[in-house]
C-alpha atoms as a PDB file:
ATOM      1  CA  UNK A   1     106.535 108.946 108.293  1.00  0.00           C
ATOM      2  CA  UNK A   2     106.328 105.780 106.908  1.00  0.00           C
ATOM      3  CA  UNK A   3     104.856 102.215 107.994  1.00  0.00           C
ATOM      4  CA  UNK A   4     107.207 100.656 110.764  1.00  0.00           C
ATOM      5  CA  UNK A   5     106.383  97.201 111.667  1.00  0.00           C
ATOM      6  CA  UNK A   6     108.941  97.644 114.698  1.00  0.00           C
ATOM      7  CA  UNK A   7     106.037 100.398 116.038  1.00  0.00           C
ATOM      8  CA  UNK A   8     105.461 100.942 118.810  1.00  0.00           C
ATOM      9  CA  UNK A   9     108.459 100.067 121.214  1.00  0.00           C
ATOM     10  CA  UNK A  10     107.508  97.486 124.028  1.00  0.00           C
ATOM     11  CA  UNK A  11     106.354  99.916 126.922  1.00  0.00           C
ATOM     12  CA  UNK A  12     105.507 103.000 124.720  1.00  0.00           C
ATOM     13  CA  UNK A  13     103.316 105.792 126.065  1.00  0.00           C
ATOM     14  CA  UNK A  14     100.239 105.809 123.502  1.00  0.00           C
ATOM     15  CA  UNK A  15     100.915 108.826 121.373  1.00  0.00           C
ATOM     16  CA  UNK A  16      97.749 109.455 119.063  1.00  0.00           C
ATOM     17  CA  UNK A  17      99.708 111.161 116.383  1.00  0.00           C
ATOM     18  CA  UNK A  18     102.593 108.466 115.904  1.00  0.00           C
ATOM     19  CA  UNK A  19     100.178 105.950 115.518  1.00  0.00           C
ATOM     20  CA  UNK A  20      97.664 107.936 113.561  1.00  0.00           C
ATOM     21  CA  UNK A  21     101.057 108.327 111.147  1.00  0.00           C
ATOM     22  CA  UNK A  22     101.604 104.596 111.347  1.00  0.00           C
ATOM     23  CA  UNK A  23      98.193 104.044 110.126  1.00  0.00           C
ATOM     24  CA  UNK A  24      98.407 106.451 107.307  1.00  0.00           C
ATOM     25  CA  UNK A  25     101.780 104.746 106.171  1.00  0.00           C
ATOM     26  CA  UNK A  26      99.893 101.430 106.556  1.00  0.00           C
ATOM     27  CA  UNK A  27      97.021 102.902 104.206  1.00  0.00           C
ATOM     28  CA  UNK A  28      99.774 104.477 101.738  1.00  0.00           C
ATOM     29  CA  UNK A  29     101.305 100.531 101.390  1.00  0.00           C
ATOM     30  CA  UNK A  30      97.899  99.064 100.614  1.00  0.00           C
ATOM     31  CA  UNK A  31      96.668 102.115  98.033  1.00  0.00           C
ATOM     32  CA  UNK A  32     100.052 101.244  96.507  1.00  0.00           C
ATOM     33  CA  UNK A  33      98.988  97.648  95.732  1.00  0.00           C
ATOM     34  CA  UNK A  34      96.791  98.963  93.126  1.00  0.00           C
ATOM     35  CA  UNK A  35      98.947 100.884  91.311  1.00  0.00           C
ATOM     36  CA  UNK A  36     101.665  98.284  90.832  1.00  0.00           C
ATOM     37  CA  UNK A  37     102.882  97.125  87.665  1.00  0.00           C
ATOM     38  CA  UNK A  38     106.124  95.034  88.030  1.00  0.00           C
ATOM     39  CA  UNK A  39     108.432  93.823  91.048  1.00  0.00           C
ATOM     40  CA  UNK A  40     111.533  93.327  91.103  1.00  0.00           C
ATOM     41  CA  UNK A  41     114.044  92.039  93.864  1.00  0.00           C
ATOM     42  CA  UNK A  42     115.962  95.234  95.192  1.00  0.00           C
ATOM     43  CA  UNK A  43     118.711  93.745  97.267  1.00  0.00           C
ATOM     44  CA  UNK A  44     119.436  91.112  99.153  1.00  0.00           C
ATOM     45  CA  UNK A  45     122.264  90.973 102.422  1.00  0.00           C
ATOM     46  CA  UNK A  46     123.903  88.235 104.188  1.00  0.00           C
ATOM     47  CA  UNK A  47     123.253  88.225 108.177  1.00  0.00           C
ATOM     48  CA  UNK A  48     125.428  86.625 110.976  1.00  0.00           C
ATOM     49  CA  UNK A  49     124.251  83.276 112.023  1.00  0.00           C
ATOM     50  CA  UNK A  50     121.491  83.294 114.575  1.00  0.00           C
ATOM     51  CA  UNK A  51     119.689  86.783 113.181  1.00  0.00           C
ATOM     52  CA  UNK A  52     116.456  86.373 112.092  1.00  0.00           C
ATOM     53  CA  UNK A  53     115.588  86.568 108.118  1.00  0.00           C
ATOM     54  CA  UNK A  54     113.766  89.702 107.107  1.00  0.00           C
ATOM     55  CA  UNK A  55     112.093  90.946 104.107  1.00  0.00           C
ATOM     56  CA  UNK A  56     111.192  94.197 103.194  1.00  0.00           C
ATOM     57  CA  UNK A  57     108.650  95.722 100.977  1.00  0.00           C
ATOM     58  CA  UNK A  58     108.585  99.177  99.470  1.00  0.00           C
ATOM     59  CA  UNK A  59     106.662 100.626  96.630  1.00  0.00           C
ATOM     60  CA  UNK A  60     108.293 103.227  94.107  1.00  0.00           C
ATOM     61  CA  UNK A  61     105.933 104.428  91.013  1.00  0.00           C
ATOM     62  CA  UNK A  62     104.242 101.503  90.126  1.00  0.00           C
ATOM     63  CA  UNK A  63     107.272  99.048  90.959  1.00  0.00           C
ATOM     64  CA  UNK A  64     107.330  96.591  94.400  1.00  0.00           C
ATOM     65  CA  UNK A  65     110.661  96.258  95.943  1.00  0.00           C
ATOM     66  CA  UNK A  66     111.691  93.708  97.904  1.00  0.00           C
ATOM     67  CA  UNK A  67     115.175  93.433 100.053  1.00  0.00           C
ATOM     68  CA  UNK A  68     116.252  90.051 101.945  1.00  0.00           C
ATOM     69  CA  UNK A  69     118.327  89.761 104.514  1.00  0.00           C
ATOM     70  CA  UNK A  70     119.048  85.882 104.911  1.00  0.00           C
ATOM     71  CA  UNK A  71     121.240  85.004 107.889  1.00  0.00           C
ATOM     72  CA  UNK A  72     124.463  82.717 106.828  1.00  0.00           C
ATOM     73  CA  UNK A  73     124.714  79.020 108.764  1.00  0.00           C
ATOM     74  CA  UNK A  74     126.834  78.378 112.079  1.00  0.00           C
ATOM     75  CA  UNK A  75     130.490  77.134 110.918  1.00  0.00           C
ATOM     76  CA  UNK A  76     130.369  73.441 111.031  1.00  0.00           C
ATOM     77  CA  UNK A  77     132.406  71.002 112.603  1.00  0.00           C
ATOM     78  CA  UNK A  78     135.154  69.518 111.021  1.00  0.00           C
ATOM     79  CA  UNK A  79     134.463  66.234 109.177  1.00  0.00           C
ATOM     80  CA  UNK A  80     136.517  63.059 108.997  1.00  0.00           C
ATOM     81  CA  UNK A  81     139.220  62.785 106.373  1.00  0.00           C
ATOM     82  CA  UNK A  82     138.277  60.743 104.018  1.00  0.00           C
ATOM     83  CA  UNK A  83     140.937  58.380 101.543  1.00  0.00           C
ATOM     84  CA  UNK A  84     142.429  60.514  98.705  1.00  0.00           C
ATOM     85  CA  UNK A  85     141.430  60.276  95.351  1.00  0.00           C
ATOM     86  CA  UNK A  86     143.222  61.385  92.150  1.00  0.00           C
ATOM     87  CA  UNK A  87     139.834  62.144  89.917  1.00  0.00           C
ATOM     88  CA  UNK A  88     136.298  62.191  89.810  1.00  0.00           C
ATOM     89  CA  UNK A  89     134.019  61.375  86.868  1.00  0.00           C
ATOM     90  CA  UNK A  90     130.485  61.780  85.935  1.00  0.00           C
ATOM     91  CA  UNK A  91     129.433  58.328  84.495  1.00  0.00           C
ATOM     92  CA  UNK A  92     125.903  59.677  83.199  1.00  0.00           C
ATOM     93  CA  UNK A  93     123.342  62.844  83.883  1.00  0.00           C
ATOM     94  CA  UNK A  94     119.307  61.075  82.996  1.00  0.00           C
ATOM     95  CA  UNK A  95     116.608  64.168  82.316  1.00  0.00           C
ATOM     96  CA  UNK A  96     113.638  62.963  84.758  1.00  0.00           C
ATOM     97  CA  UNK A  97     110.046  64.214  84.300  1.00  0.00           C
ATOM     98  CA  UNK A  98     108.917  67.890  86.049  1.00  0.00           C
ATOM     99  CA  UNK A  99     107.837  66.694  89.089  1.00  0.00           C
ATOM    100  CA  UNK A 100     109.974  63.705  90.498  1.00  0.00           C
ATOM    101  CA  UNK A 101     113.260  64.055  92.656  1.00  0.00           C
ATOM    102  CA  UNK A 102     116.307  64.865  91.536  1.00  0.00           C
ATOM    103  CA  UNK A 103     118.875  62.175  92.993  1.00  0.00           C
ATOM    104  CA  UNK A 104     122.742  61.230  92.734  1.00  0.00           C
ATOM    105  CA  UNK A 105     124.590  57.880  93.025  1.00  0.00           C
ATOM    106  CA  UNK A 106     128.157  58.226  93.914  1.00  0.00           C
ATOM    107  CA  UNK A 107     130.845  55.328  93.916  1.00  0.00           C
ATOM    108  CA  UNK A 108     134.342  55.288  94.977  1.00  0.00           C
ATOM    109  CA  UNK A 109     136.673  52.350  93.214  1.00  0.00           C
ATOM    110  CA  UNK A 110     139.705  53.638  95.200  1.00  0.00           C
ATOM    111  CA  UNK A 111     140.860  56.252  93.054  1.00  0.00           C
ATOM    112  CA  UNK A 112     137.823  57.603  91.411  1.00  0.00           C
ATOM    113  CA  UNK A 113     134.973  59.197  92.452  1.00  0.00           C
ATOM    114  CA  UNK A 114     132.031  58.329  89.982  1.00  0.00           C
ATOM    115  CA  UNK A 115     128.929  60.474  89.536  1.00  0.00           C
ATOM    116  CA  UNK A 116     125.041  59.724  88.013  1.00  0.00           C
ATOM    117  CA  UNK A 117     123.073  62.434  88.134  1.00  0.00           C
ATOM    118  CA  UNK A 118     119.069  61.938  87.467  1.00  0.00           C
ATOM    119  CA  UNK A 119     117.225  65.552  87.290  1.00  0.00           C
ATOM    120  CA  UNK A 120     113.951  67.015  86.481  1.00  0.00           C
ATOM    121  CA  UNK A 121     113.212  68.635  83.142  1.00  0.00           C
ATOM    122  CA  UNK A 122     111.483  71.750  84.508  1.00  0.00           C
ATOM    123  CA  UNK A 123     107.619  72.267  83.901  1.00  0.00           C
ATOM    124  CA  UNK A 124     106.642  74.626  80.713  1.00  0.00           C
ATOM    125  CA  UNK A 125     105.952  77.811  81.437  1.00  0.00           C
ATOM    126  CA  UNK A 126     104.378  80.797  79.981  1.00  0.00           C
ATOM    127  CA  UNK A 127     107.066  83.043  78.122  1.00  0.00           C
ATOM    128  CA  UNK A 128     106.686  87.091  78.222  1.00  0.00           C
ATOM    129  CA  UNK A 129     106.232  89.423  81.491  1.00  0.00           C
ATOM    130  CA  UNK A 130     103.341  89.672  83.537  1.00  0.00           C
ATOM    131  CA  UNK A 131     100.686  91.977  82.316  1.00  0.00           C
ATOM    132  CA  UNK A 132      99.550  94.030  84.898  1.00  0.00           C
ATOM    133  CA  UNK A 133      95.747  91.957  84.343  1.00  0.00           C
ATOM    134  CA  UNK A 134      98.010  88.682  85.181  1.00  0.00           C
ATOM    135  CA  UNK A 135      99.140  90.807  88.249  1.00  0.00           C
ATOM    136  CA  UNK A 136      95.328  91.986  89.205  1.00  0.00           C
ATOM    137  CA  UNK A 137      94.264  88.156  88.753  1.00  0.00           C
ATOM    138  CA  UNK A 138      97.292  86.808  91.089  1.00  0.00           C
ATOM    139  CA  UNK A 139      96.845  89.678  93.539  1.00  0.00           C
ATOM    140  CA  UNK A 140      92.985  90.033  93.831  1.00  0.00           C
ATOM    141  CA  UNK A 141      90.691  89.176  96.988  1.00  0.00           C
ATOM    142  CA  UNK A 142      94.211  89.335  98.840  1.00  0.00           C
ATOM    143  CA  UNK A 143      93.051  92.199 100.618  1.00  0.00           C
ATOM    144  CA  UNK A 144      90.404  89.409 102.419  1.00  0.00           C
ATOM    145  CA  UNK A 145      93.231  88.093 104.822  1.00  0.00           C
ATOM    146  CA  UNK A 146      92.484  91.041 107.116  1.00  0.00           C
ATOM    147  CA  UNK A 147      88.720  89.977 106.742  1.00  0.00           C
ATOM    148  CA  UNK A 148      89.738  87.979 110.125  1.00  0.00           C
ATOM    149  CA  UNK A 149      90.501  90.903 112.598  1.00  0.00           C
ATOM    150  CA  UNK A 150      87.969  92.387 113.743  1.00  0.00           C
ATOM    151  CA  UNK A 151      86.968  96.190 114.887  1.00  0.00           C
ATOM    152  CA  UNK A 152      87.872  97.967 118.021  1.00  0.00           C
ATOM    153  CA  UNK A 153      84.149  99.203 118.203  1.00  0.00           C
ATOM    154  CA  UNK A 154      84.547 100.097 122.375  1.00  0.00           C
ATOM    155  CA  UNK A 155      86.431 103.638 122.874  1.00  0.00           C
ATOM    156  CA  UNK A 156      88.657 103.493 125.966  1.00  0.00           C
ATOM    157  CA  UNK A 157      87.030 104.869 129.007  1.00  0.00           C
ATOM    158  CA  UNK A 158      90.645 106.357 130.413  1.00  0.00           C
ATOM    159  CA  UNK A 159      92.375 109.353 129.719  1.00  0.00           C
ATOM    160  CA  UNK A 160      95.154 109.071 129.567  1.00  0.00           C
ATOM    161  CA  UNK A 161      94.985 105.384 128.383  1.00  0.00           C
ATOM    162  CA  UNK A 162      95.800 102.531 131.079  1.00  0.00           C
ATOM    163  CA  UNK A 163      98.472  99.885 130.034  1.00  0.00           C
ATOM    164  CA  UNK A 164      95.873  97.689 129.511  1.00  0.00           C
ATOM    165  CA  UNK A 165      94.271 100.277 126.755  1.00  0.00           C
ATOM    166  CA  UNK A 166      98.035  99.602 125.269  1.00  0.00           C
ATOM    167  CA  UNK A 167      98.025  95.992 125.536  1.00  0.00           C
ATOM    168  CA  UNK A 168      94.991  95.777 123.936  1.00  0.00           C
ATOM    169  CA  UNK A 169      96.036  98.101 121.452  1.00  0.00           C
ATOM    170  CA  UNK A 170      99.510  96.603 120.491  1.00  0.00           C
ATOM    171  CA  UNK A 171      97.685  93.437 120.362  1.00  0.00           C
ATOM    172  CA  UNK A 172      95.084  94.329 117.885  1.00  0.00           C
ATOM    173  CA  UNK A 173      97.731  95.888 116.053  1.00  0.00           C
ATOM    174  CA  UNK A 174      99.860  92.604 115.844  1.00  0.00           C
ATOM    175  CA  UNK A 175      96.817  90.962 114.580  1.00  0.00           C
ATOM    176  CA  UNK A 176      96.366  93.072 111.675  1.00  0.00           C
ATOM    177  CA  UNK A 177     100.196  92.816 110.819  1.00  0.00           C
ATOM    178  CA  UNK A 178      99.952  89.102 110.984  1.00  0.00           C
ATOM    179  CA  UNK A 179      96.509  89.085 108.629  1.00  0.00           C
ATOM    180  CA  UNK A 180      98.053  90.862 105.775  1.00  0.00           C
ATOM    181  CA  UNK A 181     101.216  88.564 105.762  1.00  0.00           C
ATOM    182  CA  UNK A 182     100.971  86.414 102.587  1.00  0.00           C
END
């Protein structure tokens, strides 16, 4: 089985084996980051208004996937109706420095709409891919944001666990989860 981050279900009975499974799909995900050579965006969906965004992370061969789900915006309410115009122009476009805000002036002389665009040059950047040392560099001492969570060094004293053994479990777990977010 692989990670779930939806594991375990709000009032779950503590079953050693899922969540020794969880934490072996959890170690498979971080072992991957070693072996990762590219990434590439795998897919990306468009939610109903309201859902929550989600990202998702898999590893195949030496490739990280990721697939969005971004939810689309509410329907908005109907403006005002503005005064009819036959044209619109674009009186000028200026190349600004990397860096500074983009802006537009607009101007209405009762039939035209008139445009100036001022926009930002982008910075340089390096050209090629990424070598995988470029990737090492980016990625390394990442593994430190756990570095926060600490141990569960007391065994539970109940057998079967209590609820609070659960609480205390799901909460350490949520924790961790929260650590290794980037």
């Amino acid at each position: 089985m692989a990670y779930d981050p939806n594991f375990p279900p709000t009032n779950a009975d503590l079953i050693s084996s899922e969540f020794r499974t969880q934490f072996q799909g959890l170690a498979a995900l971080i072992a991957a980051i070693q072996s990762i050579t590219s990434a590439q965006v795998g897919s990306v969906t468009t939610g109903n208004p309201g859902d929550p965004a989600t990202v998702g992370v898999s590893v195949v061969g030496g490739t990280l996937f990721l697939t969005f789900s971004i939810p689309r915006g509410d329907v908005g309410a109907t403006g005002e109706q503005g005064p009819p115009f036959a044209q619109c122009v674009v009186d000028g476009v200026t190349t600004l420095d990397p860096g500074e805000p983009a802006t537009v002036d607009v101007t209405f002389d009762a039939t035209v709409v008139h445009f100036t665009f001022a926009i930002p040059r982008g910075s340089d950047g390096a050209a090629g891919e990424v070598t995988t040392a470029q990737l090492d560099t980016a990625i390394g001492g990442t593994s430190s944001n756990t570095n926060s969570v600490g141990t569960i060094d007391t065994p539970f004293g109940n057998d079967p666990a209590t609820q609070a053994d659960m609480e205390f479990m799901r909460a350490k777990f949520n924790e961790l989860v929260l650590a290794g977010r980037r």
